[in-house]
N, C-alpha and C. Protein backbone atom coordinates (compact mmCIF):
# COMPACT_ATOMS: atom_id res chain seq x y z
N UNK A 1 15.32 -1.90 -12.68
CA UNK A 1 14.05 -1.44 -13.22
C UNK A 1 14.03 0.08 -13.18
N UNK A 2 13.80 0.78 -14.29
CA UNK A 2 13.65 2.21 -14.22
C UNK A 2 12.30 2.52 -13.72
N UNK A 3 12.00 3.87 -13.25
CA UNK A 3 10.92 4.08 -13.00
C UNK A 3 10.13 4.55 -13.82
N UNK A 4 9.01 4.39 -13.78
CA UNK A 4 7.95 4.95 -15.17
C UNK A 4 7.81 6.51 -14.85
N UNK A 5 7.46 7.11 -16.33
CA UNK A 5 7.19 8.16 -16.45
C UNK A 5 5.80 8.47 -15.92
N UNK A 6 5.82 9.91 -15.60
CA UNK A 6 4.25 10.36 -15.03
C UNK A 6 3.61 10.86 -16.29
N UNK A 7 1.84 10.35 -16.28
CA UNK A 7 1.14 10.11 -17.73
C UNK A 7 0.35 11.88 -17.73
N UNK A 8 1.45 12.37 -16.46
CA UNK A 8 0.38 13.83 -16.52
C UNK A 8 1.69 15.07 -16.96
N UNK A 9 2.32 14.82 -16.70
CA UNK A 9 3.53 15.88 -16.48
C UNK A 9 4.82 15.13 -17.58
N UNK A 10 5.12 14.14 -17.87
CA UNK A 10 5.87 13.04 -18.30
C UNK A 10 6.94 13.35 -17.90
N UNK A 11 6.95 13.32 -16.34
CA UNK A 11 8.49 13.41 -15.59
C UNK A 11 9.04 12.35 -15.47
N UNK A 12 10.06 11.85 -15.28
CA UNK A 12 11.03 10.72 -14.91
C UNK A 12 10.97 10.71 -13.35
N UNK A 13 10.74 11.79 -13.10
CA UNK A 13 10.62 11.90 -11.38
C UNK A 13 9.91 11.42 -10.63
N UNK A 14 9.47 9.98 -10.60
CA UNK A 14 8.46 9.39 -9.82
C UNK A 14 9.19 8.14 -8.79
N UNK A 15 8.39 7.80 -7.98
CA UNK A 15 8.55 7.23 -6.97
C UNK A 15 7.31 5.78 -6.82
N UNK A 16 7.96 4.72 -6.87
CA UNK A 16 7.19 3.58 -6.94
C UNK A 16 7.15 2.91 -5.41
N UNK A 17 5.93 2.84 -5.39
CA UNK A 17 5.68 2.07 -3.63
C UNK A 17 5.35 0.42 -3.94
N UNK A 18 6.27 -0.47 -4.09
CA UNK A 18 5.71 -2.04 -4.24
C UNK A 18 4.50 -2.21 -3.31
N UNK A 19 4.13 -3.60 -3.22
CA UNK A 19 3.35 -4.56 -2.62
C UNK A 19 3.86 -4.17 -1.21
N UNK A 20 4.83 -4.81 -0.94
CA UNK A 20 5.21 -5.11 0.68
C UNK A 20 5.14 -3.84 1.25
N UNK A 21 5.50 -2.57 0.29
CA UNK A 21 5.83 -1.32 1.15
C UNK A 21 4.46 -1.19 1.51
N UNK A 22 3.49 -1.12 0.52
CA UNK A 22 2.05 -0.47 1.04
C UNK A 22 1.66 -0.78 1.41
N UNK A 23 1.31 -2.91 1.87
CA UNK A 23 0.89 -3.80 2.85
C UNK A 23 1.18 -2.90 4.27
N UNK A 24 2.41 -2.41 4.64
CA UNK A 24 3.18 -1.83 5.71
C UNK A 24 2.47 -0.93 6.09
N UNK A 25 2.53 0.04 5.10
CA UNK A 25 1.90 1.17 4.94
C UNK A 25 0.39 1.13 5.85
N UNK A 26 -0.73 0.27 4.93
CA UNK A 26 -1.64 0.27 5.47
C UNK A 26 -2.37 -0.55 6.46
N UNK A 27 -1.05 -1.58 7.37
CA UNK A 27 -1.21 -2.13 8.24
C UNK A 27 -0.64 -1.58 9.75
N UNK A 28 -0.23 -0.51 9.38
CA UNK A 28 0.50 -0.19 11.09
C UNK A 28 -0.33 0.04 11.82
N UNK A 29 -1.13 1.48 11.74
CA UNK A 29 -2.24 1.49 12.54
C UNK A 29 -3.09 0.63 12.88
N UNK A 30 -3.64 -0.11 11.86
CA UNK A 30 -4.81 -0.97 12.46
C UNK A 30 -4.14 -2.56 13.82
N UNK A 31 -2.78 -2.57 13.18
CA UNK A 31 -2.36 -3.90 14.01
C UNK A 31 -1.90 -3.04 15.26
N UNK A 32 -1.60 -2.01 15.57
CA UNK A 32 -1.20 -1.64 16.38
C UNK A 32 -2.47 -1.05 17.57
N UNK A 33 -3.45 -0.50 16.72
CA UNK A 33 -4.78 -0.45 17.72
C UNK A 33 -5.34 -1.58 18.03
N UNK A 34 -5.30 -2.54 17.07
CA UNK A 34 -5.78 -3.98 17.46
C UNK A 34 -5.04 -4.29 18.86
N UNK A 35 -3.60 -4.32 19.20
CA UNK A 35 -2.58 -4.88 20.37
C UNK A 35 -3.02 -4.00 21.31
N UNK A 36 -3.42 -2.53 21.16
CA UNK A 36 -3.52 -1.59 22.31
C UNK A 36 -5.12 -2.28 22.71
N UNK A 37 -6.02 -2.44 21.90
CA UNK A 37 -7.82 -3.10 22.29
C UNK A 37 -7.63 -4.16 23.43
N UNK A 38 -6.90 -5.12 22.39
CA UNK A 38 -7.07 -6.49 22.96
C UNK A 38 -6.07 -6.78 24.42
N UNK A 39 -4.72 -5.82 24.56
CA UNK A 39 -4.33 -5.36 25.83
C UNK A 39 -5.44 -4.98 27.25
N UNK A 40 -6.09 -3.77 26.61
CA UNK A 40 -7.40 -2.92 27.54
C UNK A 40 -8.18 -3.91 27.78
N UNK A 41 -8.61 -4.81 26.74
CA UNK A 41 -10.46 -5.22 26.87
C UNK A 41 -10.45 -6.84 27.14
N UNK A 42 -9.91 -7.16 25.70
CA UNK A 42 -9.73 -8.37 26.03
C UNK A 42 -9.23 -9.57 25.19
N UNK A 43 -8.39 -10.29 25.24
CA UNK A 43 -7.18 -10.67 24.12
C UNK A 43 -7.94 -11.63 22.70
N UNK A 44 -8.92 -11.88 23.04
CA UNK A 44 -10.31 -12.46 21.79
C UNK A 44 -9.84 -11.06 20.54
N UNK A 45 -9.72 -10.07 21.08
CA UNK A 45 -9.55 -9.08 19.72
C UNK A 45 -8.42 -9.10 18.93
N UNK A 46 -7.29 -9.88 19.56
CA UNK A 46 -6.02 -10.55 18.62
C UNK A 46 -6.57 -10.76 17.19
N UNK A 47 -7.39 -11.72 17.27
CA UNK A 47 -8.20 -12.26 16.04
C UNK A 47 -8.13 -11.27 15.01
N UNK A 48 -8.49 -10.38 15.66
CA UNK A 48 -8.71 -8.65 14.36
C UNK A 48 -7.33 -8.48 13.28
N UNK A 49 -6.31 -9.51 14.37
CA UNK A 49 -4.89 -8.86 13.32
C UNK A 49 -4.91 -9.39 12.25
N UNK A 50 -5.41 -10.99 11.80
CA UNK A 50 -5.31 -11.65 11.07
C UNK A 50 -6.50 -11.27 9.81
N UNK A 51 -7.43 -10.60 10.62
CA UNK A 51 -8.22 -10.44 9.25
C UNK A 51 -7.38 -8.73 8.86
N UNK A 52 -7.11 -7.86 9.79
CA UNK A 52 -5.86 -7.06 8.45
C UNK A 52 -5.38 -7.22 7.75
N UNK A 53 -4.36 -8.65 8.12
CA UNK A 53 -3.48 -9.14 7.39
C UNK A 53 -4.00 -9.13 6.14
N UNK A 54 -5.44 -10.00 5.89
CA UNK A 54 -6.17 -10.69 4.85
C UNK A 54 -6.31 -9.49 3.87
N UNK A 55 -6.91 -8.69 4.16
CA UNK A 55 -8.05 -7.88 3.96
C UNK A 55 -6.67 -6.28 2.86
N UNK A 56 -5.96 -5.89 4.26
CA UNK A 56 -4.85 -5.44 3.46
C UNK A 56 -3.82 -6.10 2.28
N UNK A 57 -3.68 -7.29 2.22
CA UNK A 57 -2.93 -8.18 1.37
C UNK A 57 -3.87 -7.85 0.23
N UNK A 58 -4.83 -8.22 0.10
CA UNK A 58 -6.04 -8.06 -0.89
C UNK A 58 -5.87 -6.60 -1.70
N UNK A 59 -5.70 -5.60 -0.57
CA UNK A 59 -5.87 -4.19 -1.29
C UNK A 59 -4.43 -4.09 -1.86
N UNK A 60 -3.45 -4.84 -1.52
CA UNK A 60 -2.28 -4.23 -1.49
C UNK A 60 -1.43 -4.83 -3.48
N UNK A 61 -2.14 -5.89 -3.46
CA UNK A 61 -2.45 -6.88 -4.63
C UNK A 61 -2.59 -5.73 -5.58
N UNK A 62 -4.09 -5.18 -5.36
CA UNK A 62 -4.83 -4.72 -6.37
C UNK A 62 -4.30 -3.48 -7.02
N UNK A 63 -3.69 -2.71 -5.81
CA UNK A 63 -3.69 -1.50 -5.72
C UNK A 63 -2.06 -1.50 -6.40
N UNK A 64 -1.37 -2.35 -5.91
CA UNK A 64 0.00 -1.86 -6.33
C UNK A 64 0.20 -2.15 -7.83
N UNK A 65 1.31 -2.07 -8.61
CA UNK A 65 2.65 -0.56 -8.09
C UNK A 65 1.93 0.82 -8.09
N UNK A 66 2.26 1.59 -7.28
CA UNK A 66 1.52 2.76 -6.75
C UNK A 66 2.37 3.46 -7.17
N UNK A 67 2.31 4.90 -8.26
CA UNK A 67 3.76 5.29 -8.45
C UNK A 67 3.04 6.97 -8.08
N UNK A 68 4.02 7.72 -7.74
CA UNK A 68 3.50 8.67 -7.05
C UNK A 68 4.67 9.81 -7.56
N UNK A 69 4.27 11.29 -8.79
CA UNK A 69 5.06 11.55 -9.25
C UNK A 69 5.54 12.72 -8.30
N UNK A 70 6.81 12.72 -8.31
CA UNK A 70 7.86 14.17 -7.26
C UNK A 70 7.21 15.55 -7.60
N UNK A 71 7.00 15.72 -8.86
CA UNK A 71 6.54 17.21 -9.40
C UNK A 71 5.36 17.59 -9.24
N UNK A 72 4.88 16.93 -10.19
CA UNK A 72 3.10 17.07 -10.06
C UNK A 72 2.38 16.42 -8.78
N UNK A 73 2.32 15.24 -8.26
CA UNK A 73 2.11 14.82 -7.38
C UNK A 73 1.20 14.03 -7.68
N UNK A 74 1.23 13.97 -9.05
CA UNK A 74 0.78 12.69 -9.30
C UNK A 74 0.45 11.35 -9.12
N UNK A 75 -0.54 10.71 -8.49
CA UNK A 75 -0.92 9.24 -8.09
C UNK A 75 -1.41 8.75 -8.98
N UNK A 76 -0.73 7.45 -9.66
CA UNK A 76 -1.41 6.32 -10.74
C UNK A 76 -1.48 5.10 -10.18
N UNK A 77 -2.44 4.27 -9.54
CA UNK A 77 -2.43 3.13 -9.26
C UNK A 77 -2.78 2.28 -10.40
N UNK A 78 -1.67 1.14 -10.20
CA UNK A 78 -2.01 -0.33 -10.96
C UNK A 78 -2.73 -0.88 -10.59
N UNK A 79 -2.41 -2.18 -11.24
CA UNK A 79 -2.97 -3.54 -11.04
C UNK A 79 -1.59 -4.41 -11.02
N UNK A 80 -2.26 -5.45 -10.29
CA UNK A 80 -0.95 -6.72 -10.37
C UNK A 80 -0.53 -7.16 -11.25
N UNK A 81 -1.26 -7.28 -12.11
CA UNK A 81 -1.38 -7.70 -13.96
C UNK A 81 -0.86 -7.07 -14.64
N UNK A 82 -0.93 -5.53 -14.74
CA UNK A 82 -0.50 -4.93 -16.02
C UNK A 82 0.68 -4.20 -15.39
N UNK A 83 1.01 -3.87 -16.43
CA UNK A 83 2.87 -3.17 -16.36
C UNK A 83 3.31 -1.58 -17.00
N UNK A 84 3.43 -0.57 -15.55
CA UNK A 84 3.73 0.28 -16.47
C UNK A 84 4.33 0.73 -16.89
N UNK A 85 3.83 1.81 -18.13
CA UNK A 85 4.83 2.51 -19.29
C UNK A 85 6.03 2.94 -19.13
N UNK A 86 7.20 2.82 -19.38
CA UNK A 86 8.51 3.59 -19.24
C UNK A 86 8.63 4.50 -20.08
């Protein structure tokens, strides 16, 4: 798969973040303060990881392919549905 051009600069120079990367992305911190809580306080806050899971999966759907251009610095977020331009 080539990478799409940027719709601001029309560089070839862009950088695509899939699904799984940005799930990652925007799950470290929260699962990881969740383990440090529920360590301290009390292990009932485990629970919290699973609604990340949910909740980030959801954004991660919507939001991706995330393509993010080298030059300009360009951010274009998709959708799961549509496909972009080369």
């Amino acid at each position: 798969m080539t990478n799409p051009s940027c719709t601001k600069c029309n560089s070839e120079e862009t950088v695509v973040m899939n699904k799984w990367q940005y799930f990652f992305f925007l799950s470290t911190l929260p699962i990881i303060v969740s383990l440090i809580f529920s360590y301290i306080f009390h292990p009932i806050l485990l629970t919290f990881i699973l609604f990340v899971f949910v909740v980030n999966m959801r954004i991660a759907k919507k939001k991706t392919p995330y393509v993010i251009c080298r030059n300009c610095k360009q951010v274009q977020q998709g959708s799961g549905n549509k496909t972009l331009r080369s």
